[in-house]
C-alpha atoms as a PDB file:
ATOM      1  CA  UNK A   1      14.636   3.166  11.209  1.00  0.00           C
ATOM      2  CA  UNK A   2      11.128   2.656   9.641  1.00  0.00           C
ATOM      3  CA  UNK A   3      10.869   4.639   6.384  1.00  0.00           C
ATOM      4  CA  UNK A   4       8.949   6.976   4.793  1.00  0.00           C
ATOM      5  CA  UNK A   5       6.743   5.964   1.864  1.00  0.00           C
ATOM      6  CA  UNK A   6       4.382   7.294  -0.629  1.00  0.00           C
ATOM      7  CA  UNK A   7       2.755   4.763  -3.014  1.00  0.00           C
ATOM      8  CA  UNK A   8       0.524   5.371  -5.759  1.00  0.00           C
ATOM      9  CA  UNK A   9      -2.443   2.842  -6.750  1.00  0.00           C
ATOM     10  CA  UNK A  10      -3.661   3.678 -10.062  1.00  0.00           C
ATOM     11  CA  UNK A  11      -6.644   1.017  -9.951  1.00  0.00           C
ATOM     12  CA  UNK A  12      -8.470   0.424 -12.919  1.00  0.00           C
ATOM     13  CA  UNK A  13      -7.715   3.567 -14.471  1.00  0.00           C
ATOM     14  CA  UNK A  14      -5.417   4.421 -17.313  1.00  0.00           C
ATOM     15  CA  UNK A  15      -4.309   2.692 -20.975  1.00  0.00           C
ATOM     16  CA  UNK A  16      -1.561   1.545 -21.667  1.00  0.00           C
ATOM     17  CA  UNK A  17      -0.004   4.856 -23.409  1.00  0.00           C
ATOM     18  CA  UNK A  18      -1.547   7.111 -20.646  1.00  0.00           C
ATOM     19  CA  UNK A  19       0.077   4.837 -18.220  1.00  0.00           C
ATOM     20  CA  UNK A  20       3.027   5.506 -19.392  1.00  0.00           C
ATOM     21  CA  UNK A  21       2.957   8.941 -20.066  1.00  0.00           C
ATOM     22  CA  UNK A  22       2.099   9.317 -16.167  1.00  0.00           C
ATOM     23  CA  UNK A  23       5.084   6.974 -15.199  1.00  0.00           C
ATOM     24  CA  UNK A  24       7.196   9.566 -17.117  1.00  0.00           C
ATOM     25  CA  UNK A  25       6.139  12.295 -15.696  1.00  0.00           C
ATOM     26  CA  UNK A  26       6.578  10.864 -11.935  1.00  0.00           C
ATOM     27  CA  UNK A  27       9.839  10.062 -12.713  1.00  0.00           C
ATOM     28  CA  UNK A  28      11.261  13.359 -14.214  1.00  0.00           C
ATOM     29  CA  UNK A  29       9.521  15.184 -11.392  1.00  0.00           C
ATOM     30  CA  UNK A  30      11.672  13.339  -9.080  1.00  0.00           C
ATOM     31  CA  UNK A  31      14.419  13.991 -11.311  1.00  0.00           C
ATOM     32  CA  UNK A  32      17.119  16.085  -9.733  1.00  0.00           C
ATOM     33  CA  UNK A  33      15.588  15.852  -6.208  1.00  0.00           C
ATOM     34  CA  UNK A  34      15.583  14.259  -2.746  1.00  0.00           C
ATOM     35  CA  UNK A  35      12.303  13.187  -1.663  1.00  0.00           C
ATOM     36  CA  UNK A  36      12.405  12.499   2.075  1.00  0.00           C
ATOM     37  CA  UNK A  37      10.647   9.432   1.166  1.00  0.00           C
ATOM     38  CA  UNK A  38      10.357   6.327  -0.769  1.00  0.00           C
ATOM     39  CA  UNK A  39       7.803   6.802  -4.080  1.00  0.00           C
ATOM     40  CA  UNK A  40       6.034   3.875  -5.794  1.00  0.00           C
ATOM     41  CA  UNK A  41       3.910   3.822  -8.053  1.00  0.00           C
ATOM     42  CA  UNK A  42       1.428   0.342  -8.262  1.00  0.00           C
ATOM     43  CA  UNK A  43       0.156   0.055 -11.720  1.00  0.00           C
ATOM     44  CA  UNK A  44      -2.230  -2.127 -13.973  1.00  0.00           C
ATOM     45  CA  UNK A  45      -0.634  -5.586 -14.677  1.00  0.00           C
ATOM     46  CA  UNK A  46      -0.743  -4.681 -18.577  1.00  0.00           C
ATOM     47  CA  UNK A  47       1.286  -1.887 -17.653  1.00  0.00           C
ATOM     48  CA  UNK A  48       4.084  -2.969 -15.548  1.00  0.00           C
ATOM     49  CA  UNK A  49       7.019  -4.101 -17.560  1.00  0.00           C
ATOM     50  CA  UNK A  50       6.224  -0.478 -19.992  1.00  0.00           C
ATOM     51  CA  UNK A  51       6.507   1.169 -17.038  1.00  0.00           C
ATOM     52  CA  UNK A  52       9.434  -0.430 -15.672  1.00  0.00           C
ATOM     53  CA  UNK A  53      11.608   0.041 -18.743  1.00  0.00           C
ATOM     54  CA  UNK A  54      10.653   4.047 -18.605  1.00  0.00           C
ATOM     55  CA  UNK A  55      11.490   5.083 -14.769  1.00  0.00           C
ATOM     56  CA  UNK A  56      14.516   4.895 -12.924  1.00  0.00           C
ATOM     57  CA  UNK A  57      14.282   1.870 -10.724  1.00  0.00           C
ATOM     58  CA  UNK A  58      16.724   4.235  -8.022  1.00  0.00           C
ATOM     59  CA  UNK A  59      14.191   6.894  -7.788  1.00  0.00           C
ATOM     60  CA  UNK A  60      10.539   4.953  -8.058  1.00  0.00           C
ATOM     61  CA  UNK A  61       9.798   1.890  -7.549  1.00  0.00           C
ATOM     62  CA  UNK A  62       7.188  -0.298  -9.176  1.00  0.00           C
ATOM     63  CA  UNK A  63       4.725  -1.953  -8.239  1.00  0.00           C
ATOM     64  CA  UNK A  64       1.341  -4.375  -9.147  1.00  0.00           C
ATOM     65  CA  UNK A  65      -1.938  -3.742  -7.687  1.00  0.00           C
ATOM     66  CA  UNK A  66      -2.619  -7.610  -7.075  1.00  0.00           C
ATOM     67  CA  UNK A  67      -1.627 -11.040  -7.265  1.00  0.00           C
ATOM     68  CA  UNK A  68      -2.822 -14.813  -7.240  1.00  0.00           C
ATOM     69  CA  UNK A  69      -3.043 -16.558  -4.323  1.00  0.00           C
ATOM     70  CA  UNK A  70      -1.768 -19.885  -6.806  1.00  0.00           C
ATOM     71  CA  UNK A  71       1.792 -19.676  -7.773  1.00  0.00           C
ATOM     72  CA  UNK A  72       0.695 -21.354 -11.735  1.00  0.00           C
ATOM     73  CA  UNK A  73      -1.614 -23.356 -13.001  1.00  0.00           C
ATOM     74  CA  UNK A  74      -5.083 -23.470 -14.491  1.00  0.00           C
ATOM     75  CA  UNK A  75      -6.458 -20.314 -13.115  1.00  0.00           C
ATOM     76  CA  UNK A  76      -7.493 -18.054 -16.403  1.00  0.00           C
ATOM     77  CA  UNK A  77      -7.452 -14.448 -16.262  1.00  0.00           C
ATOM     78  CA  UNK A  78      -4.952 -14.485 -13.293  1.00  0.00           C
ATOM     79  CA  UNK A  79      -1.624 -12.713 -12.099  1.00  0.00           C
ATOM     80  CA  UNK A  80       0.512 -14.717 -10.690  1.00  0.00           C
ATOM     81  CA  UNK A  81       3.617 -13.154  -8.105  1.00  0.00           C
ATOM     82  CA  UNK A  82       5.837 -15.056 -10.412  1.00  0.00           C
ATOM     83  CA  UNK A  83       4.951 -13.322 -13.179  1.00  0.00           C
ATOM     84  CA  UNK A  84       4.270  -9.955 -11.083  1.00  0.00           C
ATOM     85  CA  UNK A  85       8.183  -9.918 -10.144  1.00  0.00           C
ATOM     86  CA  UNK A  86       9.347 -10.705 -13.679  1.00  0.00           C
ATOM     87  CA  UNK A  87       8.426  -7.265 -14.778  1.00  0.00           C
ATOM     88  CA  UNK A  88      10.887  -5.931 -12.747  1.00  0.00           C
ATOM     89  CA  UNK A  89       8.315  -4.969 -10.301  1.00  0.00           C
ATOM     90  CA  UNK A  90       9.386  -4.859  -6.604  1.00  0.00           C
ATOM     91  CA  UNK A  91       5.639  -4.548  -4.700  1.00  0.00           C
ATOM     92  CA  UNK A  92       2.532  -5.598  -4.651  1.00  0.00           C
ATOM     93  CA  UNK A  93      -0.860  -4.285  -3.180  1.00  0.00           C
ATOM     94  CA  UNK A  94      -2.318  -6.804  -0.615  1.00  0.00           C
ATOM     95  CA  UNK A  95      -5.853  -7.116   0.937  1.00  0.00           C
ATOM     96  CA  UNK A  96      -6.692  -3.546  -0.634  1.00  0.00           C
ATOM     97  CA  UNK A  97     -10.101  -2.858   0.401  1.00  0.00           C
ATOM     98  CA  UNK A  98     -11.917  -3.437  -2.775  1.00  0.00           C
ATOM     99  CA  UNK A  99     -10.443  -6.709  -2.912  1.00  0.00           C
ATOM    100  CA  UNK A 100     -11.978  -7.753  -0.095  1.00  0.00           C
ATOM    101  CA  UNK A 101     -15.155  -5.802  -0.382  1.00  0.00           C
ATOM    102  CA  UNK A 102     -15.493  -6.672  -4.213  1.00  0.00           C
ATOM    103  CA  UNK A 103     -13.862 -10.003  -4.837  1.00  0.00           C
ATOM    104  CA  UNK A 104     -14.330 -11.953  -1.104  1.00  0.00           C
ATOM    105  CA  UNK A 105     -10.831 -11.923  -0.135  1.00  0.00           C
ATOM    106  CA  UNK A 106     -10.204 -13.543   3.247  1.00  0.00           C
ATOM    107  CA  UNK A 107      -7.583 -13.877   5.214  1.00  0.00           C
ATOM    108  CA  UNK A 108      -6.839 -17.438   3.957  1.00  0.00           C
ATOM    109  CA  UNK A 109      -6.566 -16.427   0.812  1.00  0.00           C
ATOM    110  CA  UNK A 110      -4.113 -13.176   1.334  1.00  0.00           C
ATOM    111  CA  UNK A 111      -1.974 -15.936   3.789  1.00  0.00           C
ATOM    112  CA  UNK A 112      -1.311 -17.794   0.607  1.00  0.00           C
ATOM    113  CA  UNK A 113      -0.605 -13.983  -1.280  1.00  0.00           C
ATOM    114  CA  UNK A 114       1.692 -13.068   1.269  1.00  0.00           C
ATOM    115  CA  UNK A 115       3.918 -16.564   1.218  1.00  0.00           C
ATOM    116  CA  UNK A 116       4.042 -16.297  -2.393  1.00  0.00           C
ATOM    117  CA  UNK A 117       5.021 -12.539  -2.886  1.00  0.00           C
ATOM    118  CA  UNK A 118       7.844 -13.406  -0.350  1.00  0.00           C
ATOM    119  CA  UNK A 119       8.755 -16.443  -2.668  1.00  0.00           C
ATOM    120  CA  UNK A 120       8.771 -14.044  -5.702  1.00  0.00           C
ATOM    121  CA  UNK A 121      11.158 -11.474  -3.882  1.00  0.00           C
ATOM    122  CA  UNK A 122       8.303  -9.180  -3.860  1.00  0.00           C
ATOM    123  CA  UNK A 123       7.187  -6.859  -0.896  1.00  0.00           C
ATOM    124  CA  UNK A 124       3.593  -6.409   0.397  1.00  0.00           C
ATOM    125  CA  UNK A 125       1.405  -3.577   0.802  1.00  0.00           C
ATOM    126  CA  UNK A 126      -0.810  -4.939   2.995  1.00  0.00           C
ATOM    127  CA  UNK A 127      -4.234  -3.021   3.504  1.00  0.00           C
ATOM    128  CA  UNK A 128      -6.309  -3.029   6.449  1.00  0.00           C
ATOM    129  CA  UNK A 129      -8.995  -0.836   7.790  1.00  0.00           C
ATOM    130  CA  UNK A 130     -12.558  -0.982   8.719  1.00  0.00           C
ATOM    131  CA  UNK A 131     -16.067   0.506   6.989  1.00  0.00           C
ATOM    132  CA  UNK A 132     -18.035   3.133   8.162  1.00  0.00           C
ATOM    133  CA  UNK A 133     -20.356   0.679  10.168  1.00  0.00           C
ATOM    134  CA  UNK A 134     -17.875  -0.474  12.274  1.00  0.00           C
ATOM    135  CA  UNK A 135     -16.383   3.046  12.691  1.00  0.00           C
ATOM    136  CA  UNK A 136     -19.438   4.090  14.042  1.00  0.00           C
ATOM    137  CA  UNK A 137     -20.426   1.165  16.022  1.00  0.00           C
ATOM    138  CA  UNK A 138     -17.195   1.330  17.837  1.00  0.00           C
ATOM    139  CA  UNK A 139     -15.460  -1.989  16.979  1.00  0.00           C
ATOM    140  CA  UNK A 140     -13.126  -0.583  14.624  1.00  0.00           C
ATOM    141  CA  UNK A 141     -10.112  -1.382  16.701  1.00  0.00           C
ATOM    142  CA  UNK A 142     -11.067  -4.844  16.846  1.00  0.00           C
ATOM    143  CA  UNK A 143     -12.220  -5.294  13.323  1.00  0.00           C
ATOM    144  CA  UNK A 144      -8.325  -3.992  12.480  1.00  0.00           C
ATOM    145  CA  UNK A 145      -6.602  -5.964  14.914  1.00  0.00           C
ATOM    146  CA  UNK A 146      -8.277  -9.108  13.560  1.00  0.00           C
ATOM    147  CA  UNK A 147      -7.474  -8.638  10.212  1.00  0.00           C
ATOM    148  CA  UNK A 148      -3.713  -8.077  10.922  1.00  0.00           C
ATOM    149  CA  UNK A 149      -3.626 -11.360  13.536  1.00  0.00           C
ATOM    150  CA  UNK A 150      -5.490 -13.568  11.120  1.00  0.00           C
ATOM    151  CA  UNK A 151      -3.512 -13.046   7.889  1.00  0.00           C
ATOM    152  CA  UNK A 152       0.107 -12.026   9.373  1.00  0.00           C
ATOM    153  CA  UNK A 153       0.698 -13.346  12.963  1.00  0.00           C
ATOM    154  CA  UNK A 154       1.658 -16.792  11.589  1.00  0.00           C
ATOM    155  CA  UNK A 155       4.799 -15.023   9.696  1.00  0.00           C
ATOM    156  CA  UNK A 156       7.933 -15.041  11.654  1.00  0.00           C
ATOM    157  CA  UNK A 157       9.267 -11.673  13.159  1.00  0.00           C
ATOM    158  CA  UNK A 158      11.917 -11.434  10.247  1.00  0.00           C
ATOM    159  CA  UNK A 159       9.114 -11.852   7.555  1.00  0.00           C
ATOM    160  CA  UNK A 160       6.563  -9.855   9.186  1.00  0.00           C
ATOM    161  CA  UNK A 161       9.885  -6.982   8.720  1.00  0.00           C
ATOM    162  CA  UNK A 162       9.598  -7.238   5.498  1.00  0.00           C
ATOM    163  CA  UNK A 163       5.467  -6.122   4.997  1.00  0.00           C
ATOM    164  CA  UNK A 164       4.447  -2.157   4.714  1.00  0.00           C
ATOM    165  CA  UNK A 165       1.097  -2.016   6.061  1.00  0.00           C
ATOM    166  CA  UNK A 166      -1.288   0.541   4.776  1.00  0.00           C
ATOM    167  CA  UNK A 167      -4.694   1.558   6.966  1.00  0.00           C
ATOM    168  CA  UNK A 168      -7.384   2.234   4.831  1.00  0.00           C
ATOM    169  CA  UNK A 169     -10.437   3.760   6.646  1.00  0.00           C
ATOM    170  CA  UNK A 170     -12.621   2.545   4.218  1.00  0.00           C
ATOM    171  CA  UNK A 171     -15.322   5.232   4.846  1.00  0.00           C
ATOM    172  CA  UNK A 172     -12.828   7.041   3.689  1.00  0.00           C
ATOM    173  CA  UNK A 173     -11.886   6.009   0.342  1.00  0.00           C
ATOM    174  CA  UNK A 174     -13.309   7.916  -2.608  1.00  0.00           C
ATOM    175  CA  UNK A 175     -15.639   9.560  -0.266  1.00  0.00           C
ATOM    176  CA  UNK A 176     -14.125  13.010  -0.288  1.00  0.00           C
ATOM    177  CA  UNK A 177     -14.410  12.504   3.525  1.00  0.00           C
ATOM    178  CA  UNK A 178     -10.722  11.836   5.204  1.00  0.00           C
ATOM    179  CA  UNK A 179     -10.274  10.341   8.512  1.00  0.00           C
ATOM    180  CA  UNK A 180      -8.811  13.447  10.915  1.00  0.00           C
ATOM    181  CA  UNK A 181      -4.895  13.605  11.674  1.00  0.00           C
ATOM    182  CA  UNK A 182      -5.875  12.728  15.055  1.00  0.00           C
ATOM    183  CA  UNK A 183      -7.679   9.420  13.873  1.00  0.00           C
ATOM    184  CA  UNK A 184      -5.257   8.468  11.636  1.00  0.00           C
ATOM    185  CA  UNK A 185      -2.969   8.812  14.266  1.00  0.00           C
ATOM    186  CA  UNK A 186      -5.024   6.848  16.896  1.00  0.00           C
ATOM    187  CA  UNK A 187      -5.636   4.199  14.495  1.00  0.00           C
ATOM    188  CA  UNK A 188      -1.874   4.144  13.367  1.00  0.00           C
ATOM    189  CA  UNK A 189      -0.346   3.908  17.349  1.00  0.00           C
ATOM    190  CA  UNK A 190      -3.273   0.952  18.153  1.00  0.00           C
ATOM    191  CA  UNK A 191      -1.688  -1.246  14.820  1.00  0.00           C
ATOM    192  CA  UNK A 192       2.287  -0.368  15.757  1.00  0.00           C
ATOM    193  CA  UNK A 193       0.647  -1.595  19.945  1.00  0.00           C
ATOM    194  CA  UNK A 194      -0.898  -4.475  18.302  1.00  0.00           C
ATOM    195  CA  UNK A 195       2.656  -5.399  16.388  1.00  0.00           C
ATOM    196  CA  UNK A 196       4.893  -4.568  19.772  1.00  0.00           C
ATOM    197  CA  UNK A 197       2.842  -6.874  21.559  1.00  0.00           C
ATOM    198  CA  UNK A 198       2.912  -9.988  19.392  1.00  0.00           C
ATOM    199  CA  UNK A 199       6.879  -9.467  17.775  1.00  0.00           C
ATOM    200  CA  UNK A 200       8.533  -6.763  19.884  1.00  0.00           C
ATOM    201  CA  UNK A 201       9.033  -2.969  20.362  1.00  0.00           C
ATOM    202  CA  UNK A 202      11.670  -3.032  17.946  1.00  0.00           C
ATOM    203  CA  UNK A 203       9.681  -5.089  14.854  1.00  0.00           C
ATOM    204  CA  UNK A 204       6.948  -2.244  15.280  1.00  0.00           C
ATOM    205  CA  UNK A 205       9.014   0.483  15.695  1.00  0.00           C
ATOM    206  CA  UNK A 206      10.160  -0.769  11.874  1.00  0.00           C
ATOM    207  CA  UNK A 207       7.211  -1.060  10.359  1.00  0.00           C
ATOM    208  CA  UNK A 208       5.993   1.356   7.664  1.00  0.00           C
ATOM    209  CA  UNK A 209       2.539   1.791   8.545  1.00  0.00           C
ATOM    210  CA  UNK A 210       1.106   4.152   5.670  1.00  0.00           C
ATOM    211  CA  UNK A 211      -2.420   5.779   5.512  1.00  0.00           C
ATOM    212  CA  UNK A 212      -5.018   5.151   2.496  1.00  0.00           C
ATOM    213  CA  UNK A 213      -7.793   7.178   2.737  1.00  0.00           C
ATOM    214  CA  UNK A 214      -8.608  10.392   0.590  1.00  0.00           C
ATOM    215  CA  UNK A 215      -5.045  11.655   0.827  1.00  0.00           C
ATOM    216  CA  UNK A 216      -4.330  14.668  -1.115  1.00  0.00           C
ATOM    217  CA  UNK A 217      -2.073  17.584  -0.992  1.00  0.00           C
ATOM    218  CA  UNK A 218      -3.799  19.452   1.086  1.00  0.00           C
ATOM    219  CA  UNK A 219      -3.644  17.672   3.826  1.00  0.00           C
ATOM    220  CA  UNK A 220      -0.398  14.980   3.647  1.00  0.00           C
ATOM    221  CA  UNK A 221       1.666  17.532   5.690  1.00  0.00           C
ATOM    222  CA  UNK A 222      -0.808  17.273   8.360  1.00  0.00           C
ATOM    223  CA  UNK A 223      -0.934  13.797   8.362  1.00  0.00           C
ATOM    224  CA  UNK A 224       2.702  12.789   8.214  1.00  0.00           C
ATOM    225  CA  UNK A 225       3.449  15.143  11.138  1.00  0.00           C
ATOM    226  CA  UNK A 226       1.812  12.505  12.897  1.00  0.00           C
ATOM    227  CA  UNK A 227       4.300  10.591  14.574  1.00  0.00           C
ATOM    228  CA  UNK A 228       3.130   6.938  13.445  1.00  0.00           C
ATOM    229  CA  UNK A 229       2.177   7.940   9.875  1.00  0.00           C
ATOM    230  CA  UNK A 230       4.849   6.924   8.137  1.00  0.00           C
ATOM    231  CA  UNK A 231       3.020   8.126   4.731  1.00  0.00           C
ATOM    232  CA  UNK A 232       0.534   7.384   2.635  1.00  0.00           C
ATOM    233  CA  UNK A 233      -1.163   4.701   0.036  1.00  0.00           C
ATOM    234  CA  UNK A 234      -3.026   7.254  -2.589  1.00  0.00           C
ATOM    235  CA  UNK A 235      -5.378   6.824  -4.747  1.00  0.00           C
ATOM    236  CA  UNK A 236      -7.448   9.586  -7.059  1.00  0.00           C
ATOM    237  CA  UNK A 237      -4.378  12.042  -6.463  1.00  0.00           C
ATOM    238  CA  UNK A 238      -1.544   9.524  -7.792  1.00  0.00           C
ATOM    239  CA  UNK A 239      -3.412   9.758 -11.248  1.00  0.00           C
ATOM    240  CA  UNK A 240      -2.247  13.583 -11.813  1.00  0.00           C
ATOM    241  CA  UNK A 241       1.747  13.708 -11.450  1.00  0.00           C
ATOM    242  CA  UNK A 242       1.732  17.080  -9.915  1.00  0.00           C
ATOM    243  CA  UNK A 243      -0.748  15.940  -7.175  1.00  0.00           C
ATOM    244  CA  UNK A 244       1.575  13.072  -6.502  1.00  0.00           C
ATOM    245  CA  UNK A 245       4.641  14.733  -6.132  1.00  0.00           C
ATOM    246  CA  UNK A 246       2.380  17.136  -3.918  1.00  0.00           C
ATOM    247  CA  UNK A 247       2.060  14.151  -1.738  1.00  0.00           C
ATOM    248  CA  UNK A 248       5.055  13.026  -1.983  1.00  0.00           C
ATOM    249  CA  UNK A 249       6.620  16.645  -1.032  1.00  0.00           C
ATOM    250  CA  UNK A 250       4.804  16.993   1.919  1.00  0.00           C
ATOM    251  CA  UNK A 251       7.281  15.501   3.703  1.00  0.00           C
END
């Protein structure tokens, strides 16, 4: 059975201390309970291994935001998954939109991600979705499907297992606008079609495909009923512990 998951991305927001502070709330919040999901949180690199040694590792899990497509060397300023994993951190964030959009990620380069993640012990996030041109232009099915063949349909059926996907509509991300339950749900049944035809009924059935696009509390419920939303990737709302756990009770 595929799970249930609701990761936080932080993004460039937070110091260090305020980091932290958030990481403690998350985690007493959860404290006591039994989400019907898997939480993460995916943090600043500075902030990892002080977060790690503050949450309970059986509750939330922990996760980076990035990592180098180079597994060492003379690449200044980099992350590498190496270094990623010894924080204790179990995930990373992979092909997020902004990456892309921001910092030319191609598929090439998130191949190389991928294979080293794996290498590290680390699990993916991987982010796909389109922009609001191809929305309304009506290639958005397409412009999805080629991002998920050209970066992961090289990976054998047991690795490809091991990935969470996340769409991101990208229209959708810090707009205050939020793709309908209905598209997210279209969207989400065209990727799992996509998987089932290239690995399987059974490898798709497994995957965690999770939605990244304006979540918030006030409408996860209606989005999870969906029966191939298998939760969410949040953003603004994972910066405010009770939104989170909001989120992450809306299952």
């Amino acid at each position: 059975m595929r799970k249930n998951i609701v990761a936080g991305n932080w993004k460039m927001n937070t110091t260090l201390q305020e980091g932290v502070a958030l990481a403690k709330e998350v985690n007493a919040a959860l404290e006591g309970v039994q989400p019907k999901c898997d939480v993460i949180i995916c943090v600043p690199f500075t902030h990892l291994a002080s977060v790690n040694d503050v949450i309970d590792a059986n509750k939330l899990g922990l996760g980076a935001e990035n990592c180098a497509d180079h597994a060492s060397g003379a690449y200044t300023g980099e992350i590498s998954a190496a270094m990623v994993a010894s924080t204790g951190a179990k995930y990373v964030i992979l092909g997020h939109s902004e990456r892309r959009q921001y910092y030319g990620e191609t598929s090439e380069t998130l191949k190389e991600k991928v294979a080293l993640a794996f290498e590290n012990g680390l699990t993916p996030i991987f982010c796909i979705g389109e922009v609001l041109e191809e929305r309304e232009n009506g290639t958005y099915f397409d412009v999805v499907k080629a991002q998920i063949e050209s970066a992961l349909f090289h990976l054998s059926a047991e690795d490809f297992g091991r990935i969470i996907l996340a769409y991101e509509p990208v229209w959708a991300i810090g707009t205050g606008k939020t793709a309908t339950d209905d598209q997210a749900q279209e969207m989400h049944a065209f990727i799992r079609g996509v998987i089932a035809d290239k690995y399987g009924k059974e490898v798709a059935d497994n995957t965690s495909i999770l939605y990244g696009g304006s979540c918030k509390p006030t409408n996860a419920a209606a989005l999870f009923a969906k029966p191939d939303v298998d939760g969410g990737l949040i953003g603004g709302a994972a910066l405010k512990a009770d939104s989170f756990m909001g989120i992450v009770n809306a299952f």
